[in-house]
C-alpha atoms as a PDB file:
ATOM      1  CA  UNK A   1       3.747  11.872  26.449  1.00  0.00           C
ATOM      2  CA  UNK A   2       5.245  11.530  30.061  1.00  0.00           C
ATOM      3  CA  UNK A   3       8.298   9.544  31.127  1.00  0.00           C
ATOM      4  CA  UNK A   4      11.800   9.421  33.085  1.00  0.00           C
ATOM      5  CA  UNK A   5      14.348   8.338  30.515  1.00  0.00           C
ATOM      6  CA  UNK A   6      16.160   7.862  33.496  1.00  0.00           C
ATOM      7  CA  UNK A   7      13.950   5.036  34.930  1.00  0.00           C
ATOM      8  CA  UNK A   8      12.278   3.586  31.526  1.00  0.00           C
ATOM      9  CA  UNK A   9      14.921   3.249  28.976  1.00  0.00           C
ATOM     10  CA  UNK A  10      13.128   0.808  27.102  1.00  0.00           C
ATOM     11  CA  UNK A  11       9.893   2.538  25.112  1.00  0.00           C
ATOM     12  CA  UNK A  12       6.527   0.697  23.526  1.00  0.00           C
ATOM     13  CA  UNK A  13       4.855   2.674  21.183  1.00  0.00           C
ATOM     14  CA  UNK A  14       1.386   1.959  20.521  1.00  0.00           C
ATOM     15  CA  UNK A  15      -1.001   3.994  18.146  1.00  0.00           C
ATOM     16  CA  UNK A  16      -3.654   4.010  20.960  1.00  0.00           C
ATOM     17  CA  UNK A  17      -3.512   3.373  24.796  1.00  0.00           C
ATOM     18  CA  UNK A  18      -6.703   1.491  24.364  1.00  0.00           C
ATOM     19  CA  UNK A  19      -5.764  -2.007  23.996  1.00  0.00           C
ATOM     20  CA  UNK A  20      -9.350  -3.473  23.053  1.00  0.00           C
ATOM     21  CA  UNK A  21      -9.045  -0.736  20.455  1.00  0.00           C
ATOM     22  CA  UNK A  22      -5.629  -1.855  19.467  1.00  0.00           C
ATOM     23  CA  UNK A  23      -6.675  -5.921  19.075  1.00  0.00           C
ATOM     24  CA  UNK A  24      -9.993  -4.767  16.741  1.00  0.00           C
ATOM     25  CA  UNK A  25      -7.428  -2.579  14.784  1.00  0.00           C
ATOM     26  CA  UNK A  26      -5.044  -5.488  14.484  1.00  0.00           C
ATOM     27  CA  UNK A  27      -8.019  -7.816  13.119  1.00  0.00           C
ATOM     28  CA  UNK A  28      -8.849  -5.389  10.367  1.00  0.00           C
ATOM     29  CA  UNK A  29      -5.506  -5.152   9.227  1.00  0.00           C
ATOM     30  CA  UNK A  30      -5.404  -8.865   9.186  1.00  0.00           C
ATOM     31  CA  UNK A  31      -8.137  -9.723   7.333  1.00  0.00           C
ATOM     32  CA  UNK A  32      -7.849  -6.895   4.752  1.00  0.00           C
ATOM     33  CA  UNK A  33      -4.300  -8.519   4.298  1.00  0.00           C
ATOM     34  CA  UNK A  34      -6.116 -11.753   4.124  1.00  0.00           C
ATOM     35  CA  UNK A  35      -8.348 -10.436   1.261  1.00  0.00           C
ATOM     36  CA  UNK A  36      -5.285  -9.369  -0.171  1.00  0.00           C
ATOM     37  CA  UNK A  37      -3.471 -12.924   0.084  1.00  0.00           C
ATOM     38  CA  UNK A  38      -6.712 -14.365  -1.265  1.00  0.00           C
ATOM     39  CA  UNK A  39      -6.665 -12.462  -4.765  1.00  0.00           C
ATOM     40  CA  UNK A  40      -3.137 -13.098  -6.163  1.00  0.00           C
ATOM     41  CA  UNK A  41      -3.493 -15.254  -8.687  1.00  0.00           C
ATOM     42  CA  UNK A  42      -1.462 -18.456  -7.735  1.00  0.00           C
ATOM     43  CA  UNK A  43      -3.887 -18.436  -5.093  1.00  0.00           C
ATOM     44  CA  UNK A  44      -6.875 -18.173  -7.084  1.00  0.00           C
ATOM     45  CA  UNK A  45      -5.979 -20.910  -9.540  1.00  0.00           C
ATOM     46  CA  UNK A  46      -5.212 -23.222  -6.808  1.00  0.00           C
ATOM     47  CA  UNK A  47      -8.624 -22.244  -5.033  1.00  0.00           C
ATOM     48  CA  UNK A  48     -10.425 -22.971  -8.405  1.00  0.00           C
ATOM     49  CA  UNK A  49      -8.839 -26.271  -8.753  1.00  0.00           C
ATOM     50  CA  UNK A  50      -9.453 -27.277  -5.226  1.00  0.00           C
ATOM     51  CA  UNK A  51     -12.961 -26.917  -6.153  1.00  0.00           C
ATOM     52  CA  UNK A  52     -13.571 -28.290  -8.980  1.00  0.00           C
ATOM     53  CA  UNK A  53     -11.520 -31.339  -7.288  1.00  0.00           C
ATOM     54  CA  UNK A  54     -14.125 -30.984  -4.165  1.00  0.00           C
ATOM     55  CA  UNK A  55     -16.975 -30.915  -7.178  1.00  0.00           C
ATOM     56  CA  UNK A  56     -15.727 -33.966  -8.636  1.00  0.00           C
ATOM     57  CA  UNK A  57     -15.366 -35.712  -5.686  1.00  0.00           C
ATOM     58  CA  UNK A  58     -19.199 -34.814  -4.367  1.00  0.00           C
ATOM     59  CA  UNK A  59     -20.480 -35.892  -7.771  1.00  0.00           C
ATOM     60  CA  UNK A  60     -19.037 -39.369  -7.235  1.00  0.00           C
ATOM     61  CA  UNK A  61     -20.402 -39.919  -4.448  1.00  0.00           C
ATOM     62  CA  UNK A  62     -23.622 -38.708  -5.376  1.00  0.00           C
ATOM     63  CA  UNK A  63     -23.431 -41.422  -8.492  1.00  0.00           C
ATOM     64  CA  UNK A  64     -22.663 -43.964  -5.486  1.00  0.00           C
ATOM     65  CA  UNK A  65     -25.639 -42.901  -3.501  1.00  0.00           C
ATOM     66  CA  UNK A  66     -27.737 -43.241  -6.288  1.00  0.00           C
ATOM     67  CA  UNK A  67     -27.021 -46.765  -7.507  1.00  0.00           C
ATOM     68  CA  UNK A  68     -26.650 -48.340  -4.070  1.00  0.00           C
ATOM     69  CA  UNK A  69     -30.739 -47.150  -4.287  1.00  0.00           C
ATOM     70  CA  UNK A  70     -31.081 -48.562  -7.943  1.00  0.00           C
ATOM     71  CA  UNK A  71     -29.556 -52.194  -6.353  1.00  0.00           C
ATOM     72  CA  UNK A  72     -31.746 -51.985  -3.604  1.00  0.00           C
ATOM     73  CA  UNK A  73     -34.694 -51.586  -5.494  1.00  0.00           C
ATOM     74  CA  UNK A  74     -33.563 -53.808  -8.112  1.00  0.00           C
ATOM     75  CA  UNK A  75     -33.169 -56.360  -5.813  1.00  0.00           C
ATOM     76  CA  UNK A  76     -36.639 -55.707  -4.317  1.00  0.00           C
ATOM     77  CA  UNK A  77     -38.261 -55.765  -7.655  1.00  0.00           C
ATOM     78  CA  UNK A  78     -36.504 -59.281  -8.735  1.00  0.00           C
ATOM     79  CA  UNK A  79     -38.076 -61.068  -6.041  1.00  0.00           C
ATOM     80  CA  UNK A  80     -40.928 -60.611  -6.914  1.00  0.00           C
ATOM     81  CA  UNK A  81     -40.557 -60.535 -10.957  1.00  0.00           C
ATOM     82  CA  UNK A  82     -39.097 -64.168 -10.639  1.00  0.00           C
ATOM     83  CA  UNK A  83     -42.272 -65.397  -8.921  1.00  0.00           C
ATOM     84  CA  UNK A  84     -44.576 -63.783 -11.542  1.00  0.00           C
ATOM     85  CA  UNK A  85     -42.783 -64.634 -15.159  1.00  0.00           C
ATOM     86  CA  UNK A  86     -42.588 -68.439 -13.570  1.00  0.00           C
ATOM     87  CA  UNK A  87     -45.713 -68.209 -12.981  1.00  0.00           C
ATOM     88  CA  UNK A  88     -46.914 -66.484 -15.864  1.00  0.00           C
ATOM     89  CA  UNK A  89     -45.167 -69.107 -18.524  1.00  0.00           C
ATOM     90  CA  UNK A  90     -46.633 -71.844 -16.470  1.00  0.00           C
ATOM     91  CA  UNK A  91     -50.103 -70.547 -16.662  1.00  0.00           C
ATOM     92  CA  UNK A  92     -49.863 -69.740 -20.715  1.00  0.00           C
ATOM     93  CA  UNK A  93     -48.361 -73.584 -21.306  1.00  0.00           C
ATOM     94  CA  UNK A  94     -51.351 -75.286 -18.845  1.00  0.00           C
ATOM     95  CA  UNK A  95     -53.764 -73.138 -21.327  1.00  0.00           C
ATOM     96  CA  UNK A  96     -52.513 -74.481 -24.290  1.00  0.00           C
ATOM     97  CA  UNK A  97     -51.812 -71.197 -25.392  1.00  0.00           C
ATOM     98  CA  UNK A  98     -48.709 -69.520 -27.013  1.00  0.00           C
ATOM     99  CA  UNK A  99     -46.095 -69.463 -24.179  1.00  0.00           C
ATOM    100  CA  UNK A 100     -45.973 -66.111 -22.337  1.00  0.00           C
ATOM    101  CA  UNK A 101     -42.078 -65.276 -21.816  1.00  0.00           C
ATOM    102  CA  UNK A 102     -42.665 -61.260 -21.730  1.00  0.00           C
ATOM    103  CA  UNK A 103     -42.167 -61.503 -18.156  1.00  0.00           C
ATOM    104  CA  UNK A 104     -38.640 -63.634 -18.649  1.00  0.00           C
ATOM    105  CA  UNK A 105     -37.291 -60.510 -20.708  1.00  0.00           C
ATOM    106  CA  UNK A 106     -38.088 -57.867 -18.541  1.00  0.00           C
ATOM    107  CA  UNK A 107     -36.943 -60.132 -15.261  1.00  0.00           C
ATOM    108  CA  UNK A 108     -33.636 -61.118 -17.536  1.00  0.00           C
ATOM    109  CA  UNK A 109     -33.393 -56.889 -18.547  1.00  0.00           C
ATOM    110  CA  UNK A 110     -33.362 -55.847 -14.672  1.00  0.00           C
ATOM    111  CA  UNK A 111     -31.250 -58.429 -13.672  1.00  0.00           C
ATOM    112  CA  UNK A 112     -28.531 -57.397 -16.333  1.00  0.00           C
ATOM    113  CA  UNK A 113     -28.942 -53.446 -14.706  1.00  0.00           C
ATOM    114  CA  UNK A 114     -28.897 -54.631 -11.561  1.00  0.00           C
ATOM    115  CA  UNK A 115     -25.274 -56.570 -12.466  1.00  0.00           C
ATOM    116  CA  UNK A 116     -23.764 -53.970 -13.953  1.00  0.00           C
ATOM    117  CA  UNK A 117     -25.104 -51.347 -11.516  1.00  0.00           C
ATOM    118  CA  UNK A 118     -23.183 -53.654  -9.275  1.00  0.00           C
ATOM    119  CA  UNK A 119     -20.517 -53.288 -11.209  1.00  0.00           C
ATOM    120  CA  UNK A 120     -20.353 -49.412 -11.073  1.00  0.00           C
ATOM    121  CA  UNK A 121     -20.615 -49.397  -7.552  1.00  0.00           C
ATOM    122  CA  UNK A 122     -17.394 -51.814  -7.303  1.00  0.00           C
ATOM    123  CA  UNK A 123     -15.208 -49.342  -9.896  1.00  0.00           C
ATOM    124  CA  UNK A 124     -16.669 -46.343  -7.670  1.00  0.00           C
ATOM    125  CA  UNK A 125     -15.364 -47.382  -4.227  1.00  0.00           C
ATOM    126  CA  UNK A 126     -12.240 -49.163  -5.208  1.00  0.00           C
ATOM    127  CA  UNK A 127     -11.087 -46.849  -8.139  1.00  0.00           C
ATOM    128  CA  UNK A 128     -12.774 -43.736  -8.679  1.00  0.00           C
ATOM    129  CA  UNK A 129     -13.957 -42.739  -5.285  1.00  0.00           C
ATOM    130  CA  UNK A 130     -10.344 -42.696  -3.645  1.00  0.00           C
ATOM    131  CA  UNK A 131      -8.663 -41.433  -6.858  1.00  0.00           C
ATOM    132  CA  UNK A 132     -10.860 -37.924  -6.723  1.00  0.00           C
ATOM    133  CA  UNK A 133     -10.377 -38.425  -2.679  1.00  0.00           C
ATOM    134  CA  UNK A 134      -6.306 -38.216  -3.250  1.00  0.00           C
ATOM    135  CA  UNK A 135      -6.921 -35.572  -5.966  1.00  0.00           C
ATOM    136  CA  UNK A 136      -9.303 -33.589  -3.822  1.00  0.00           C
ATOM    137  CA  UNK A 137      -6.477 -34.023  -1.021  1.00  0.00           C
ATOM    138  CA  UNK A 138      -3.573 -33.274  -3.523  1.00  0.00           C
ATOM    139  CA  UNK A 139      -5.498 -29.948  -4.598  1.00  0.00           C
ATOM    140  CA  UNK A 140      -6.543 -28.399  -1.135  1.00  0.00           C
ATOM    141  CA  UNK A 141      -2.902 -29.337   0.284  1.00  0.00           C
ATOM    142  CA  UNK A 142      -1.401 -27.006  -2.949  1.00  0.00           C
ATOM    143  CA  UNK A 143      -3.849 -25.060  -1.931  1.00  0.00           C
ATOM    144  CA  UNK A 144      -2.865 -23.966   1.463  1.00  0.00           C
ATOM    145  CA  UNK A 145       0.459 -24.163   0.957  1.00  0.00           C
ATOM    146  CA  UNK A 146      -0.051 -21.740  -1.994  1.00  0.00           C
ATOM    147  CA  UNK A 147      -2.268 -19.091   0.435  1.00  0.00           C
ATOM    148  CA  UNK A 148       0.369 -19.656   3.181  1.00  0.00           C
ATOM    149  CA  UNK A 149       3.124 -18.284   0.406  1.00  0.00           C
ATOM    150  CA  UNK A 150       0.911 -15.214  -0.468  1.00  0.00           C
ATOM    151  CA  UNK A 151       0.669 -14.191   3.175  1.00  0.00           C
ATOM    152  CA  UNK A 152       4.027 -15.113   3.948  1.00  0.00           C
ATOM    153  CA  UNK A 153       4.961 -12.667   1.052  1.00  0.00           C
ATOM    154  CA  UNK A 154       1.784 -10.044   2.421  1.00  0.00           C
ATOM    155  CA  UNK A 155       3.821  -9.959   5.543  1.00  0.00           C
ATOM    156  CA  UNK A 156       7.478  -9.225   4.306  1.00  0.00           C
ATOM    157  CA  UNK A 157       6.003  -6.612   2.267  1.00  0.00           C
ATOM    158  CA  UNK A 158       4.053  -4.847   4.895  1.00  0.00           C
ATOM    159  CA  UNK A 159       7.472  -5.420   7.826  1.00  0.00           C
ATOM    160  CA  UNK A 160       9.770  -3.893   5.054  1.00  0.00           C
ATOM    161  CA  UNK A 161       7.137  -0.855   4.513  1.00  0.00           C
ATOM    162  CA  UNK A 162       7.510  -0.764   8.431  1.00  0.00           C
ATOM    163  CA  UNK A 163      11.088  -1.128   8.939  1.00  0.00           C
ATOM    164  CA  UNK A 164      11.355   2.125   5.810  1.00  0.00           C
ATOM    165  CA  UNK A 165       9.248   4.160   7.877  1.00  0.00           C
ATOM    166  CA  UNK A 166      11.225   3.692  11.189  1.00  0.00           C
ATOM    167  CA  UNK A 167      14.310   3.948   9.288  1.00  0.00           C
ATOM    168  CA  UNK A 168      13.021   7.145   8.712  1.00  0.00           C
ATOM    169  CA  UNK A 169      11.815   8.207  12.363  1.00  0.00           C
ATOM    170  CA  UNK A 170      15.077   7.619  14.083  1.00  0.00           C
ATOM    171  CA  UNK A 171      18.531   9.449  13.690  1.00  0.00           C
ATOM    172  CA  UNK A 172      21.540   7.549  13.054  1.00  0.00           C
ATOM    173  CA  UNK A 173      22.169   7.839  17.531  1.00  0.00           C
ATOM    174  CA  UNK A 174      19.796   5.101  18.205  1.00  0.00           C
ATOM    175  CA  UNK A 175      19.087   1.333  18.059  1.00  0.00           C
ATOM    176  CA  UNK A 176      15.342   0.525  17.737  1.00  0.00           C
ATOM    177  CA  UNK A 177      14.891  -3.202  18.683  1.00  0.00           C
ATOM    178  CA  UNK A 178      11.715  -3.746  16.664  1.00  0.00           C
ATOM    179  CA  UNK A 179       9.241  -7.126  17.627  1.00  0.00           C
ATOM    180  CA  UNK A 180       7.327  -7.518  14.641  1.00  0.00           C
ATOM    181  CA  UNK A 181       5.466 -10.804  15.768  1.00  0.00           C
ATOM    182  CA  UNK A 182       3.257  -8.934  17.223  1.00  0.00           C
ATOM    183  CA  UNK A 183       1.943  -6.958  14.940  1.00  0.00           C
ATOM    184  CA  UNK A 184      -0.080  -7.627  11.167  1.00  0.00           C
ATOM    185  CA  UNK A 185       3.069  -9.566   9.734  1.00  0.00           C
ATOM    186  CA  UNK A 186       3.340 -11.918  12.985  1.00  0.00           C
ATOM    187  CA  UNK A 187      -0.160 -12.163  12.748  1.00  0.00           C
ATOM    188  CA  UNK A 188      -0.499 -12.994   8.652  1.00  0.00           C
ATOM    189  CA  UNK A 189       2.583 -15.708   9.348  1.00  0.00           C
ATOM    190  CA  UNK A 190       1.178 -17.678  12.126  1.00  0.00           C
ATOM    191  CA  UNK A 191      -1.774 -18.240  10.338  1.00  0.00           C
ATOM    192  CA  UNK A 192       0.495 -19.105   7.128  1.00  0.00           C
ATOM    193  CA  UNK A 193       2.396 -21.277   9.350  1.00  0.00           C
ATOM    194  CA  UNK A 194      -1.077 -22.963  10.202  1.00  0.00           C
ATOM    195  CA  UNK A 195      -1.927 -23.644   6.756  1.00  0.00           C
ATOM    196  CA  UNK A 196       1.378 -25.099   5.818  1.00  0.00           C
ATOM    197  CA  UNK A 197       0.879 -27.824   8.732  1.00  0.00           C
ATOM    198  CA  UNK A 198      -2.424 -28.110   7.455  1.00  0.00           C
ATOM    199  CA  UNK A 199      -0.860 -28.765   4.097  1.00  0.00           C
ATOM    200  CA  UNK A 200       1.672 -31.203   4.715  1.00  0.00           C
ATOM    201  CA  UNK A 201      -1.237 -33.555   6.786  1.00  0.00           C
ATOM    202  CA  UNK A 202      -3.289 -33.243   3.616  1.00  0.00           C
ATOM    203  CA  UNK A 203      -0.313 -34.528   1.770  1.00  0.00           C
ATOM    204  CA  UNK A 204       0.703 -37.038   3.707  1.00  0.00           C
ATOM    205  CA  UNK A 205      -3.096 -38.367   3.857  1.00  0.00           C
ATOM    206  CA  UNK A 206      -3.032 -38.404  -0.135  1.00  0.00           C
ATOM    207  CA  UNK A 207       0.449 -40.378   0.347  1.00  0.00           C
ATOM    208  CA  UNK A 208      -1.498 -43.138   2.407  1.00  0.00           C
ATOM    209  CA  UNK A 209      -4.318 -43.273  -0.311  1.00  0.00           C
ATOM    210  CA  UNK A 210      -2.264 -42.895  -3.030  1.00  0.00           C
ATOM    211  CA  UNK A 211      -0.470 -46.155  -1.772  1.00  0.00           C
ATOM    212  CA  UNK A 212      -3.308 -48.187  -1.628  1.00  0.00           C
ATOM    213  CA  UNK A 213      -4.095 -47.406  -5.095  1.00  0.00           C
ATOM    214  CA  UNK A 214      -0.466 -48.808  -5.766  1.00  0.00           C
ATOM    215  CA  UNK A 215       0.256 -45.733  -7.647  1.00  0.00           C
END
């Protein structure tokens, strides 16, 4: 190491001179932290029940997709099961014969389906669908905000271990300004300050659902 005291008071040390080195270091570090972050276990209980929230919610709409298809083809099938039980009672009475109102049960079975298939569909898009929405929202905000905590908490741990070690390196005649944003723990909290804005829009979305459930 080379330098005029003199003329560079002011010293950046860096483990390497090579910086694209130095950036793929940094993104190890990160994302090793990350995995760190991502194993405490406030994190992984919120994580689970953000899924199972994300399950629920993809399982109603699912039911949803599949009787909208049920009243289609319901509807389809009616049409023409009106025609034929008319026609079928009509043709056993002109024959004399014992009147033929089979047809009339099965029509009067698929229309009661078809109504209460209906009905399903109304409960799932004006209760149920937005109530797992706002849950699903409610769980992935705690989420993030949870993660953010656990990196936020990654970081002070690792700029403490830091600040020990160049407590350590220097003698009681110096000052070391030290910019910590800049390295791992700037790099874990911007990305928990990300997910804490991320967060708070996923609560305040749930906030606007949650009101037009009049909850």
């Amino acid at each position: 190491m080379s330098f005029d005291i003199a003329r560079t008071p002011t010293l950046h040390a860096v483990a390497t001179g090579d910086e694209q080195q130095l950036v793929e270091n940094l993104q190890e570090r990160v994302e090793a932290a990350l995995l760190q972050a991502v194993e405490v276990p406030a994190v992984v209980e919120a994580t689970e029940a953000q899924l199972r929230a994300e399950q629920r919610f993809l399982s109603l709409q699912k039911a949803e997709r599949a009787l909208n298809q049920f009243a289609k083809n319901a509807g389809e099938r009616l049409v023409a099961m009106r025609e034929a039980a008319l026609d079928a009672v009509i043709e056993s009475a002109a024959r004399d014969d014992k009147l033929e109102f089979k047809g009339l049960a099965e029509l009067a079975s698929l229309e009661s389906r078809s109504r209460q298939a209906t009905r399903a569909i109304g409960r799932l898009v004006e209760r149920l669908l937005p109530l797992a929405l706002w849950t699903r929202l409610r769980e992935e905000s705690h989420a993030a905000i949870t993660l953010a905590q656990a990196l936020e908490a990654v970081a002070q741990e690792r700029a403490e271990r830091v600040l020990d070690q160049l407590r350590e390196a220097v003698g009681e005649e110096m000052i070391l300004p030290v910019d910590l944003s800049k390295g791992v723990a700037g790099a874990l909290l911007a990305r928990a300050e990300d997910l804490k804005q991320r967060g708070l829009q996923l609560s305040s979305n749930a906030d606007s659902i949650e009101k037009s459930l009049g909850r």
